[in-house]
PDB file of N, CA and C in Angstrom:
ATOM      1  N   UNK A   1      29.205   1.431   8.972  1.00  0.00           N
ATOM      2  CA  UNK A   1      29.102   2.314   7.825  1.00  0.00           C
ATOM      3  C   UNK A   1      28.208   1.725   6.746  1.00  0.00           C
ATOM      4  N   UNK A   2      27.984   0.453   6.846  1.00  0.00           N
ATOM      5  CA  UNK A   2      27.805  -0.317   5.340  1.00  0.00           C
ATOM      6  C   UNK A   2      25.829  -0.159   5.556  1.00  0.00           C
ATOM      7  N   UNK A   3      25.440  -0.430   7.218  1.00  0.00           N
ATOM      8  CA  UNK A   3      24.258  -0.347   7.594  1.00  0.00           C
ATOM      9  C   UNK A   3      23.667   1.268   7.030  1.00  0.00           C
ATOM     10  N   UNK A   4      24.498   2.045   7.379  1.00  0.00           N
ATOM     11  CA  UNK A   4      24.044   3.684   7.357  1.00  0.00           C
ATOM     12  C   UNK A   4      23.377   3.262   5.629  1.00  0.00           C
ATOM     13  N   UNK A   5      24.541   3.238   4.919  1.00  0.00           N
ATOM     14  CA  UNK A   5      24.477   3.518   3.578  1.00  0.00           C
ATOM     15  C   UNK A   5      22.681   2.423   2.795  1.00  0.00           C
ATOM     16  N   UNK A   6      22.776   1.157   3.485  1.00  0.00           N
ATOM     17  CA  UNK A   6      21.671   0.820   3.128  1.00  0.00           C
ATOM     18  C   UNK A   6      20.456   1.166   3.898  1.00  0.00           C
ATOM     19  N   UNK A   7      20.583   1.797   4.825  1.00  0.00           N
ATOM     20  CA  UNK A   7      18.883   2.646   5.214  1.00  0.00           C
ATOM     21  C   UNK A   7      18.376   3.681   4.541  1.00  0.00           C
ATOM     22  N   UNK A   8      19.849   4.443   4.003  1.00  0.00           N
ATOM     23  CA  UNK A   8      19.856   5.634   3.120  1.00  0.00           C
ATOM     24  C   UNK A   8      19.024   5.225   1.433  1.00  0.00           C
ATOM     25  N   UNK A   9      20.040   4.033   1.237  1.00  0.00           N
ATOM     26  CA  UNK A   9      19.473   3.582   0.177  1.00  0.00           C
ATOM     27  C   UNK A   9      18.068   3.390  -0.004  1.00  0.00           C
ATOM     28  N   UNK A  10      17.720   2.456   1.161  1.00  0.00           N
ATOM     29  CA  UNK A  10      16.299   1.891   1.365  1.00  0.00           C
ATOM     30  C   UNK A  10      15.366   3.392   1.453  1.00  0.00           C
ATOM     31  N   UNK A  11      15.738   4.484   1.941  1.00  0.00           N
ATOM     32  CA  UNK A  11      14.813   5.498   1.942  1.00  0.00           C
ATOM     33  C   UNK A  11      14.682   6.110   0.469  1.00  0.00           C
ATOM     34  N   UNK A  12      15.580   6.001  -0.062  1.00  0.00           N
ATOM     35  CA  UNK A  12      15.451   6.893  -1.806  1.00  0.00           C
ATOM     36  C   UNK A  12      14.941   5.763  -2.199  1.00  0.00           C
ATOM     37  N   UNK A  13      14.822   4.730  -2.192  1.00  0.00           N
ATOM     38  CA  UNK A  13      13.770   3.751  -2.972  1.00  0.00           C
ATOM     39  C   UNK A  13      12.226   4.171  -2.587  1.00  0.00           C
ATOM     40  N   UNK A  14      12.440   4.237  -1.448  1.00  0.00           N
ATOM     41  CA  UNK A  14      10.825   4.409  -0.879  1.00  0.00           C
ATOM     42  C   UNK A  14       9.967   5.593  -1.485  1.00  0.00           C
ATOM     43  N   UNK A  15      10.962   6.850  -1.351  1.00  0.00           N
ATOM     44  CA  UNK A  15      10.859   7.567  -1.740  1.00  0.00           C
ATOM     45  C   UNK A  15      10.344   8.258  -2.912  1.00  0.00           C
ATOM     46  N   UNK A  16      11.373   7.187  -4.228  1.00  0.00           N
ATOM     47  CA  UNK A  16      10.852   7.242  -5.128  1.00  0.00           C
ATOM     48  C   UNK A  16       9.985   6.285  -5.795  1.00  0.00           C
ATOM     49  N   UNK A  17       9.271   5.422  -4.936  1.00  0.00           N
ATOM     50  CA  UNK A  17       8.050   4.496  -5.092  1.00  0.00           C
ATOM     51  C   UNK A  17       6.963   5.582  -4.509  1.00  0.00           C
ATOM     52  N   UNK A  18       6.700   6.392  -4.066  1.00  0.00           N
ATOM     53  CA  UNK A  18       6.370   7.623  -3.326  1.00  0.00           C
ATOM     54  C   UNK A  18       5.541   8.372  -4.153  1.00  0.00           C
ATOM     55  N   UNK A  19       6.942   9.300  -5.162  1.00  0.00           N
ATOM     56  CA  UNK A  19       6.480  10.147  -6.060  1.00  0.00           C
ATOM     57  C   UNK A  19       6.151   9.486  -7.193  1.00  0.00           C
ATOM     58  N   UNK A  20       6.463   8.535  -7.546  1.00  0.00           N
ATOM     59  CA  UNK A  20       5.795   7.613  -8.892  1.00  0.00           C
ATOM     60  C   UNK A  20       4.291   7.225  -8.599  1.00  0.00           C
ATOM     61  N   UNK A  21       4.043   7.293  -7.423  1.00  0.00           N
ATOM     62  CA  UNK A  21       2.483   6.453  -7.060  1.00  0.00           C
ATOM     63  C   UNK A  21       1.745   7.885  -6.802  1.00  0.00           C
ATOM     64  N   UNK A  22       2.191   8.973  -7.006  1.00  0.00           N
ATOM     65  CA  UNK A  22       1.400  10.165  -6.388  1.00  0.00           C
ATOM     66  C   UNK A  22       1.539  10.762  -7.996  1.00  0.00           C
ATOM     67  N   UNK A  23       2.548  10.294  -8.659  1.00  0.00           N
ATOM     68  CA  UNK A  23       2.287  11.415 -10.362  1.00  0.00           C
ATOM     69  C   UNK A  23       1.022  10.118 -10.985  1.00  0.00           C
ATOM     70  N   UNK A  24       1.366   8.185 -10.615  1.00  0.00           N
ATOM     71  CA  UNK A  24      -0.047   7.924 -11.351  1.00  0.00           C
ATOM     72  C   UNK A  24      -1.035   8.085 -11.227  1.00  0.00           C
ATOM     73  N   UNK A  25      -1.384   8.439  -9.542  1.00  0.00           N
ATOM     74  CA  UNK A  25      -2.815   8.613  -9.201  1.00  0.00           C
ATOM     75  C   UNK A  25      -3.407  10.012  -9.468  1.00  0.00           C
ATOM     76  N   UNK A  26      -2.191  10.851 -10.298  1.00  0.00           N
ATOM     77  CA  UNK A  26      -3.458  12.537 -10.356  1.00  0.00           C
ATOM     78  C   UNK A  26      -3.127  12.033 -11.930  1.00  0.00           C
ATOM     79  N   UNK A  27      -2.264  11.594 -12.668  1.00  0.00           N
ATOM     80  CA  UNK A  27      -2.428  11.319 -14.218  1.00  0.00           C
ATOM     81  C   UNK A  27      -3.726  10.401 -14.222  1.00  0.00           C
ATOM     82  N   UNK A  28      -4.148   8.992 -14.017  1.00  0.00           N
ATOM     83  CA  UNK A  28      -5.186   8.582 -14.726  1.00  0.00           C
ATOM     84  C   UNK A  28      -6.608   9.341 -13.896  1.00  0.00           C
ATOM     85  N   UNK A  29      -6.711  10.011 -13.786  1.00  0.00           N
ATOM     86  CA  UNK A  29      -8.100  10.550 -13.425  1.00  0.00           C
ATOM     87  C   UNK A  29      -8.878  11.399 -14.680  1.00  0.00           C
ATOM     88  N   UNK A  30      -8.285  11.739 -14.774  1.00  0.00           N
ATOM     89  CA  UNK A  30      -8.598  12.762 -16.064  1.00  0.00           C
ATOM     90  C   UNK A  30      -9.398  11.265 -17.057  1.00  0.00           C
ATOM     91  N   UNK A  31      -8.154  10.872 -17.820  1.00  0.00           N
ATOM     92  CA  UNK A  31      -9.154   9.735 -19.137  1.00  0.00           C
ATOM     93  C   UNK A  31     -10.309   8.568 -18.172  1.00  0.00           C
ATOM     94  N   UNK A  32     -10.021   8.502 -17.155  1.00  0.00           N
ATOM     95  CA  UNK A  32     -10.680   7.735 -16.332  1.00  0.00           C
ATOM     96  C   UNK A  32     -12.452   8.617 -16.295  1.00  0.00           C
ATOM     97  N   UNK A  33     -12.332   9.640 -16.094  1.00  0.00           N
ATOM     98  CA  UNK A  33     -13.595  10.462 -16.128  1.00  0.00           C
ATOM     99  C   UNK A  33     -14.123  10.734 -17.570  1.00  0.00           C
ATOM    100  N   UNK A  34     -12.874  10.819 -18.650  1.00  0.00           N
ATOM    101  CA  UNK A  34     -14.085  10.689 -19.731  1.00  0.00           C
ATOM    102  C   UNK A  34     -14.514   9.271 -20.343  1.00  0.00           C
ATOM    103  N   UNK A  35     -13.684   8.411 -19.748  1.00  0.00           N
ATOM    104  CA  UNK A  35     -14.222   7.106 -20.023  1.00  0.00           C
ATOM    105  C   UNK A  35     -15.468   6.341 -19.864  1.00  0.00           C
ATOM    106  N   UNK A  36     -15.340   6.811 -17.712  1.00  0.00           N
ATOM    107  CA  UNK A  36     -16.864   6.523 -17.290  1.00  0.00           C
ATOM    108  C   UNK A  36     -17.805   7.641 -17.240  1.00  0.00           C
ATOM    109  N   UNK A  37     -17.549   8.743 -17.619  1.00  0.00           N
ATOM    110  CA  UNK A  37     -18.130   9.688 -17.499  1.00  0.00           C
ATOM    111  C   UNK A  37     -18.933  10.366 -15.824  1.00  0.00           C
ATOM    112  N   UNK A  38     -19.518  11.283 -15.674  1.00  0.00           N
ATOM    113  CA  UNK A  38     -19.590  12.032 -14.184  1.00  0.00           C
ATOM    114  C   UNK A  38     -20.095  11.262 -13.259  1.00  0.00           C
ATOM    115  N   UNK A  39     -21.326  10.275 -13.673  1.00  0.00           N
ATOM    116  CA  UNK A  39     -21.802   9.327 -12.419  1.00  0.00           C
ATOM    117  C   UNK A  39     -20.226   8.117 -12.221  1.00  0.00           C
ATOM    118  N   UNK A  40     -19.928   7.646 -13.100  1.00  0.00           N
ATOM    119  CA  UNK A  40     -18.548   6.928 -12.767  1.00  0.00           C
ATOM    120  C   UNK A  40     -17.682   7.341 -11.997  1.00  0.00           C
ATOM    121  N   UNK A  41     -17.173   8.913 -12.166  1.00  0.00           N
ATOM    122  CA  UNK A  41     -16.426   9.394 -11.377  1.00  0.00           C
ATOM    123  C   UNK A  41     -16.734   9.976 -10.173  1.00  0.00           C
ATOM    124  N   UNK A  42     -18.252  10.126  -9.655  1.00  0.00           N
ATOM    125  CA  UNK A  42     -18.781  10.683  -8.610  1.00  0.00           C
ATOM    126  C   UNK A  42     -18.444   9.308  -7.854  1.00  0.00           C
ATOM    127  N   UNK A  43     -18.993   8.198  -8.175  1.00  0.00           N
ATOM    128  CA  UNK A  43     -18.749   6.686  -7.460  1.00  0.00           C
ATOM    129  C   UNK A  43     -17.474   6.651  -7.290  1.00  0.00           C
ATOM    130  N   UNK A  44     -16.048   6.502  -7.876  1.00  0.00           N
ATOM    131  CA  UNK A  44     -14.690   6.487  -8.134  1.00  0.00           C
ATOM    132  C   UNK A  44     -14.796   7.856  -6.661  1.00  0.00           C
ATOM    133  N   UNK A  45     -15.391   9.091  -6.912  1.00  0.00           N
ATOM    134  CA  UNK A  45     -14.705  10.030  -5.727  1.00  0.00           C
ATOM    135  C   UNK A  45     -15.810   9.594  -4.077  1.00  0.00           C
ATOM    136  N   UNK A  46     -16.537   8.708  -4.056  1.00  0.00           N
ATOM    137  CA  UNK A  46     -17.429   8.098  -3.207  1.00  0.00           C
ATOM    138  C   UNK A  46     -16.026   6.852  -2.326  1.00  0.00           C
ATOM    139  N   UNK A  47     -15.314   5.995  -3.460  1.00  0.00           N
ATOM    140  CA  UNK A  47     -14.780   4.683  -3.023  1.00  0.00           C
ATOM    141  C   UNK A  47     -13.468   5.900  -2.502  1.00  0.00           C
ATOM    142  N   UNK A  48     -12.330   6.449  -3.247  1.00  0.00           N
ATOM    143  CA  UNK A  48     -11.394   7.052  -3.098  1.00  0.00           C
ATOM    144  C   UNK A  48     -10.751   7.102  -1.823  1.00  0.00           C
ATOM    145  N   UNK A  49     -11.621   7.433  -0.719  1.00  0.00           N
ATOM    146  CA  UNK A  49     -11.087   7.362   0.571  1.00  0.00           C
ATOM    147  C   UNK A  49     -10.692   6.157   1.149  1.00  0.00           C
ATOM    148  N   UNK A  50     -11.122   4.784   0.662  1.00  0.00           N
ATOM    149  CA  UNK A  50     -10.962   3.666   1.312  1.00  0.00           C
ATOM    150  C   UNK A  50      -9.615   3.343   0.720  1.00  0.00           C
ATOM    151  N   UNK A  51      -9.908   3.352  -0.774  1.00  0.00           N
ATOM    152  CA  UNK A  51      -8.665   3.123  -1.771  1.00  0.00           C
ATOM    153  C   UNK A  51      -6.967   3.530  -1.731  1.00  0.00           C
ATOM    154  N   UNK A  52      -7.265   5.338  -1.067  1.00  0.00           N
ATOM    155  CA  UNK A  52      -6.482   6.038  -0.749  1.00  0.00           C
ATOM    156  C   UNK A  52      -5.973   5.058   0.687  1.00  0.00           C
ATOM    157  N   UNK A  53      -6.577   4.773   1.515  1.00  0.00           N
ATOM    158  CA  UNK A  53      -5.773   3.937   2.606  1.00  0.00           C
ATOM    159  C   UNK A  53      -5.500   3.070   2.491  1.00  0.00           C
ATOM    160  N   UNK A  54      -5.651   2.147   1.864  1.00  0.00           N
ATOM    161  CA  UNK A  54      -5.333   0.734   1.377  1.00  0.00           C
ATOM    162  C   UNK A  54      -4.301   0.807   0.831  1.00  0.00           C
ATOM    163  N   UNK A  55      -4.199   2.277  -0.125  1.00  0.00           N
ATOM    164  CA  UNK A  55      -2.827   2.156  -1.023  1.00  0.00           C
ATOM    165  C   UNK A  55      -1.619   2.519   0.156  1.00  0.00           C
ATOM    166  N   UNK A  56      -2.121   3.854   0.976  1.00  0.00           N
ATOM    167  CA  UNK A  56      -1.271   4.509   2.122  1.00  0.00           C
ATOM    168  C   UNK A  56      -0.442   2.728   2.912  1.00  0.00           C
ATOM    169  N   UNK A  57      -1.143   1.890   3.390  1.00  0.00           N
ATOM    170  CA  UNK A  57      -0.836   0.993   3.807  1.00  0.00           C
ATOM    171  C   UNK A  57       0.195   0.233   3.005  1.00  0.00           C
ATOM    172  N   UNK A  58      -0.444  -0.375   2.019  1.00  0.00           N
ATOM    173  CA  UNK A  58       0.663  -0.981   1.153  1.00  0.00           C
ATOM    174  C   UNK A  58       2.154  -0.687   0.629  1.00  0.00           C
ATOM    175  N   UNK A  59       1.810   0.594   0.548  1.00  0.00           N
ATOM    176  CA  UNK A  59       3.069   1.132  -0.193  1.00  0.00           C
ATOM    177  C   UNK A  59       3.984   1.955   0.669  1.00  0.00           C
ATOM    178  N   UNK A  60       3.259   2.380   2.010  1.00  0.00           N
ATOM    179  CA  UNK A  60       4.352   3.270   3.257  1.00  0.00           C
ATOM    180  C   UNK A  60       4.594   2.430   4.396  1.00  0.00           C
ATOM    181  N   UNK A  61       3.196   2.130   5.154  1.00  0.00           N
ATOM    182  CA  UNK A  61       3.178   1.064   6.137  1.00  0.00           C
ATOM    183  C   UNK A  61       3.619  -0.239   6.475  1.00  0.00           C
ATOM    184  N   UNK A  62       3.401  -1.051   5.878  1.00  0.00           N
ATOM    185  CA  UNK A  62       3.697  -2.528   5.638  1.00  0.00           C
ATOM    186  C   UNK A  62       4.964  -2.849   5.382  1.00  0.00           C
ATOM    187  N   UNK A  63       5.726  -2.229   3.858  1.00  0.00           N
ATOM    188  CA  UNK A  63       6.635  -2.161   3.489  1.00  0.00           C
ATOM    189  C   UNK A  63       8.013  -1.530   4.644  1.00  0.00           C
ATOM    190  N   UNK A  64       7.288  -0.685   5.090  1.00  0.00           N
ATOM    191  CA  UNK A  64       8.631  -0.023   6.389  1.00  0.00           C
ATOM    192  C   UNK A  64       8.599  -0.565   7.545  1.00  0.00           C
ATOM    193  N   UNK A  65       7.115  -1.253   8.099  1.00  0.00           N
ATOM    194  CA  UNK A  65       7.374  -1.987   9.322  1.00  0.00           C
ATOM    195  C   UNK A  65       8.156  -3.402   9.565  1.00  0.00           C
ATOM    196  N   UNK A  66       7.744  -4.015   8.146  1.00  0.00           N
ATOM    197  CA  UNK A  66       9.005  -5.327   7.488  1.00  0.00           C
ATOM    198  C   UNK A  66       9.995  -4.913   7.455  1.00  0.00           C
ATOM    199  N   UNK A  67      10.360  -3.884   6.865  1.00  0.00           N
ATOM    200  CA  UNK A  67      11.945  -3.541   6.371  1.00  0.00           C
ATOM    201  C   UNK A  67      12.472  -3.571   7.842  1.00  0.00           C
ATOM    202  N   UNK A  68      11.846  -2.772   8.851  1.00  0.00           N
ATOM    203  CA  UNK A  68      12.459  -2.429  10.248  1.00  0.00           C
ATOM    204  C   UNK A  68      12.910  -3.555  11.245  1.00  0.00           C
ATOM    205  N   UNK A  69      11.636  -4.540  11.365  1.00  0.00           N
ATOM    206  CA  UNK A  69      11.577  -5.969  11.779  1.00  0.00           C
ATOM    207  C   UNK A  69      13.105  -6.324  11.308  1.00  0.00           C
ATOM    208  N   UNK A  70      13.067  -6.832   9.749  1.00  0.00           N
ATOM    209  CA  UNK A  70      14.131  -7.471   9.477  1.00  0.00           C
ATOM    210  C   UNK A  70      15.586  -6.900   9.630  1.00  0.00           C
ATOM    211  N   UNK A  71      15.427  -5.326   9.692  1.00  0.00           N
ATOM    212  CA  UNK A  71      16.676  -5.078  10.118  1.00  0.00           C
ATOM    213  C   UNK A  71      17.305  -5.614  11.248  1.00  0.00           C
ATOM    214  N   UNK A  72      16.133  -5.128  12.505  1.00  0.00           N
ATOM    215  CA  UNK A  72      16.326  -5.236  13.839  1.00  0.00           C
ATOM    216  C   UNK A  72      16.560  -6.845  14.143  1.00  0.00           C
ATOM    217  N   UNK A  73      15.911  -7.710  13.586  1.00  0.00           N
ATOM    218  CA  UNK A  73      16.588  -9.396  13.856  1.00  0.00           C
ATOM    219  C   UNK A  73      17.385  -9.604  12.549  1.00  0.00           C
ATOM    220  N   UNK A  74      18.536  -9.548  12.204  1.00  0.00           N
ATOM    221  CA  UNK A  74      18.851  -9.955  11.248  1.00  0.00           C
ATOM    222  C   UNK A  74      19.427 -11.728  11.538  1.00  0.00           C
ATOM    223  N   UNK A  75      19.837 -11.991  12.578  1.00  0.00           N
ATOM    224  CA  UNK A  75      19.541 -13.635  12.979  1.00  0.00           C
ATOM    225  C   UNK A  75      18.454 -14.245  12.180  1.00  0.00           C
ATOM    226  N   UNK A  76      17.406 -13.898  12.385  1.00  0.00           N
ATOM    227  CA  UNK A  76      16.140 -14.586  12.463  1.00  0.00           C
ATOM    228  C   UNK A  76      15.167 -13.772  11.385  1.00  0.00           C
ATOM    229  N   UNK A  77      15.672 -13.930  10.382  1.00  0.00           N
ATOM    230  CA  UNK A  77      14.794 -12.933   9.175  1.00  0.00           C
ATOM    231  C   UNK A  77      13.481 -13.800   8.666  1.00  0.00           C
ATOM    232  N   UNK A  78      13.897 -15.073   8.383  1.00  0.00           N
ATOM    233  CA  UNK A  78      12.715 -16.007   8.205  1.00  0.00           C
ATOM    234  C   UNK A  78      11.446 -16.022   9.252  1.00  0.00           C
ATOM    235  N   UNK A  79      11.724 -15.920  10.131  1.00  0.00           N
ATOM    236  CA  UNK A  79      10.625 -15.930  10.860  1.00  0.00           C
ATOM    237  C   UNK A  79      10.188 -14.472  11.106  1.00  0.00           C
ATOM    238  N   UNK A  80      10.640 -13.767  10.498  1.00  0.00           N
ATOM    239  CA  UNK A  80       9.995 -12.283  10.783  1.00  0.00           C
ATOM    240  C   UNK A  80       8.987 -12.103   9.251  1.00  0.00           C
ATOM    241  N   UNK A  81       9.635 -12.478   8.535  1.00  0.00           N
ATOM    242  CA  UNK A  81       9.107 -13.055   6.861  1.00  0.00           C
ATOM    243  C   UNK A  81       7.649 -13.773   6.954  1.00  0.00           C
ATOM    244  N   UNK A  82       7.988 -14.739   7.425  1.00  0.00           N
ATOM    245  CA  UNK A  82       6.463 -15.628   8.009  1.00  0.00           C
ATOM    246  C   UNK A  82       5.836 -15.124   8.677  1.00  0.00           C
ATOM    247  N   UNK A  83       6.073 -14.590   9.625  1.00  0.00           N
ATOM    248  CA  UNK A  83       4.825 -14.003  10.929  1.00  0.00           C
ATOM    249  C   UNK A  83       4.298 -12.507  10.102  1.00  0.00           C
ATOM    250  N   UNK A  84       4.823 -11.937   8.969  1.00  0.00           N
ATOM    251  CA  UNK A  84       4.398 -10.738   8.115  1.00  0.00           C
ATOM    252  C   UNK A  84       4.008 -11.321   7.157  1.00  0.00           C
ATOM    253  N   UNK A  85       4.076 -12.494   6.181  1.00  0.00           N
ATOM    254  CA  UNK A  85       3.410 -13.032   5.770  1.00  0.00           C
ATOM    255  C   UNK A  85       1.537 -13.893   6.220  1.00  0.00           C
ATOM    256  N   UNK A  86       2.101 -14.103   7.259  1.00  0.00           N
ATOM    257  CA  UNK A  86       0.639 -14.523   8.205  1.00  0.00           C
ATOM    258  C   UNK A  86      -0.112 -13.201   8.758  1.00  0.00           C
ATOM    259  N   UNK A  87       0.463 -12.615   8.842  1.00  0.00           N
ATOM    260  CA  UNK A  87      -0.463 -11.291   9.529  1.00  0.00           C
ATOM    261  C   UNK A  87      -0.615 -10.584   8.155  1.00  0.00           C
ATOM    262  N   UNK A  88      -0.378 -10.549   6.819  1.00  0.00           N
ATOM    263  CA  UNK A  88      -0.958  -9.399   6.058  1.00  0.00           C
ATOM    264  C   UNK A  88      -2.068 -10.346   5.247  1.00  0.00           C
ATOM    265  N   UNK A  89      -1.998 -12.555   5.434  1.00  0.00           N
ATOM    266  CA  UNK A  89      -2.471 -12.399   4.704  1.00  0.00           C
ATOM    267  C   UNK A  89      -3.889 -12.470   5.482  1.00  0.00           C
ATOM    268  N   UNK A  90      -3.990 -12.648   7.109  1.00  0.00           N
ATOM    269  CA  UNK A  90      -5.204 -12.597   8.078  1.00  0.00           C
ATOM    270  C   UNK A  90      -5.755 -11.436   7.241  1.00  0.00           C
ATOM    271  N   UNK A  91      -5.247 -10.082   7.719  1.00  0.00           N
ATOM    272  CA  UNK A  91      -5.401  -8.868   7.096  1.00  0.00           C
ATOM    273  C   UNK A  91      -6.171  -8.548   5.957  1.00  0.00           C
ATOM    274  N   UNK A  92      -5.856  -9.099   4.485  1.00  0.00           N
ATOM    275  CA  UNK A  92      -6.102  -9.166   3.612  1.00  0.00           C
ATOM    276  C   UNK A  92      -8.044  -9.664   3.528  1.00  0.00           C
ATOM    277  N   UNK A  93      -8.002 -11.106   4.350  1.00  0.00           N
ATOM    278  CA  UNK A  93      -8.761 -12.182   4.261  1.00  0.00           C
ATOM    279  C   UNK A  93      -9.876 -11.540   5.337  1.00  0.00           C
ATOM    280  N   UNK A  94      -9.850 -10.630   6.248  1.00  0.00           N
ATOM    281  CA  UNK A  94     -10.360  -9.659   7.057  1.00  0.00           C
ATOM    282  C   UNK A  94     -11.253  -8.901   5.966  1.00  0.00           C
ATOM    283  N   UNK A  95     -10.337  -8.243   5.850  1.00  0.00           N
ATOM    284  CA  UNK A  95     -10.747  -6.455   4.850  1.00  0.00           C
ATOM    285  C   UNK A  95     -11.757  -7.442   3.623  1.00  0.00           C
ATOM    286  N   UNK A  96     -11.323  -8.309   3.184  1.00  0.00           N
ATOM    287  CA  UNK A  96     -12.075  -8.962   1.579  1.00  0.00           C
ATOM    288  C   UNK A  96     -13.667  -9.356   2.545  1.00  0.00           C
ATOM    289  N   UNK A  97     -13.467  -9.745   3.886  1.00  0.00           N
ATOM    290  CA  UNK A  97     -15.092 -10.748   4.165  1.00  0.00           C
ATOM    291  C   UNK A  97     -15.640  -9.503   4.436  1.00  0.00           C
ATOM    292  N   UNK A  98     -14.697  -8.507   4.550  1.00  0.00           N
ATOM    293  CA  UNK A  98     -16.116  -7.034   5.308  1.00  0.00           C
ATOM    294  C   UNK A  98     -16.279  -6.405   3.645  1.00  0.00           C
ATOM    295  N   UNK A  99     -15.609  -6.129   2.626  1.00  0.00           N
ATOM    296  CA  UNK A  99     -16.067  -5.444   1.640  1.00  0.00           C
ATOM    297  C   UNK A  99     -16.955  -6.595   0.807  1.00  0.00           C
ATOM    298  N   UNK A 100     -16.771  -7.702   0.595  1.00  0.00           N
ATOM    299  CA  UNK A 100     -17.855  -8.376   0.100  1.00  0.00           C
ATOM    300  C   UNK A 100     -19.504  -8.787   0.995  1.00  0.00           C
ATOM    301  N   UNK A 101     -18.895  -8.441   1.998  1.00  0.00           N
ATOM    302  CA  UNK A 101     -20.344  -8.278   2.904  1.00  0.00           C
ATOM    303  C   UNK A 101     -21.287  -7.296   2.901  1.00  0.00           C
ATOM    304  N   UNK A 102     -20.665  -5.824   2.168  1.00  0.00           N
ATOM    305  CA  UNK A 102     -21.471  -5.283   2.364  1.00  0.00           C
ATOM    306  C   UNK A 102     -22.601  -5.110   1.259  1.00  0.00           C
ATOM    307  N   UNK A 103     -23.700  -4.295   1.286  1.00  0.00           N
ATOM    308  CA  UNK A 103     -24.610  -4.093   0.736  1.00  0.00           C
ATOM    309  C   UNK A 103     -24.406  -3.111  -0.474  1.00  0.00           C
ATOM    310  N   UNK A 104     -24.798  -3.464  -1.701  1.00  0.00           N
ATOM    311  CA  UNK A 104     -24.816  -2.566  -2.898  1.00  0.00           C
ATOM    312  C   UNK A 104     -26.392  -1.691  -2.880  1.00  0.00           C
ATOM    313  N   UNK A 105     -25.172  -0.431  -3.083  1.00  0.00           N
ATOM    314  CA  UNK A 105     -26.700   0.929  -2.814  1.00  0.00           C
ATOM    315  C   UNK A 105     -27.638   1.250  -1.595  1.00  0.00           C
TER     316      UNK A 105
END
């Protein structure tokens, strides 16, 4: 019973990390465009798609495939900790050598 209640839990957290990250990303667009004005925001709607997955990852992906791991070994949580620690920060150290590699304009 005690398992049910914390998956339940764990989903209304997610959930509402969810709708909080979907009301900031349509709120700052607006002052964001009169800040940098239309070429700023044409570039900003150019990057958006990469950004948009990066965030999709971080905040749905990653977070639920850990949570699942550690449910499923609860013996052995440390080492599920480390081997997701080593693989997001390969990951990370991946994605940074290809976006600083590439070419401006």
């Amino acid at each position: 019973m005690l398992k049910g209640k914390k998956l339940w839990q764990g989903a209304v957290y997610l959930s509402l990390a969810a709708i909080i990250i979907k009301i900031l990303s349509a709120v700052y667009r607006i002052p964001y465009q009169n800040i940098a004005g239309d070429v700023g925001f044409y570039v900003y709607q150019q990057i958006y798609p990469i950004y948009g997955i990066a965030i999709m990852l971080s905040t749905y992906g990653f977070p639920v495939i850990i949570s699942k791991l550690i449910s499923e070994k609860v013996d052995d949580r440390q080492t599920v900790l480390k081997s997701a620690l080593f693989s997001l920060t390969i990951v990370s150290i991946v994605a940074f050598s290809f976006f600083i590699s590439m070419p401006l304009g």
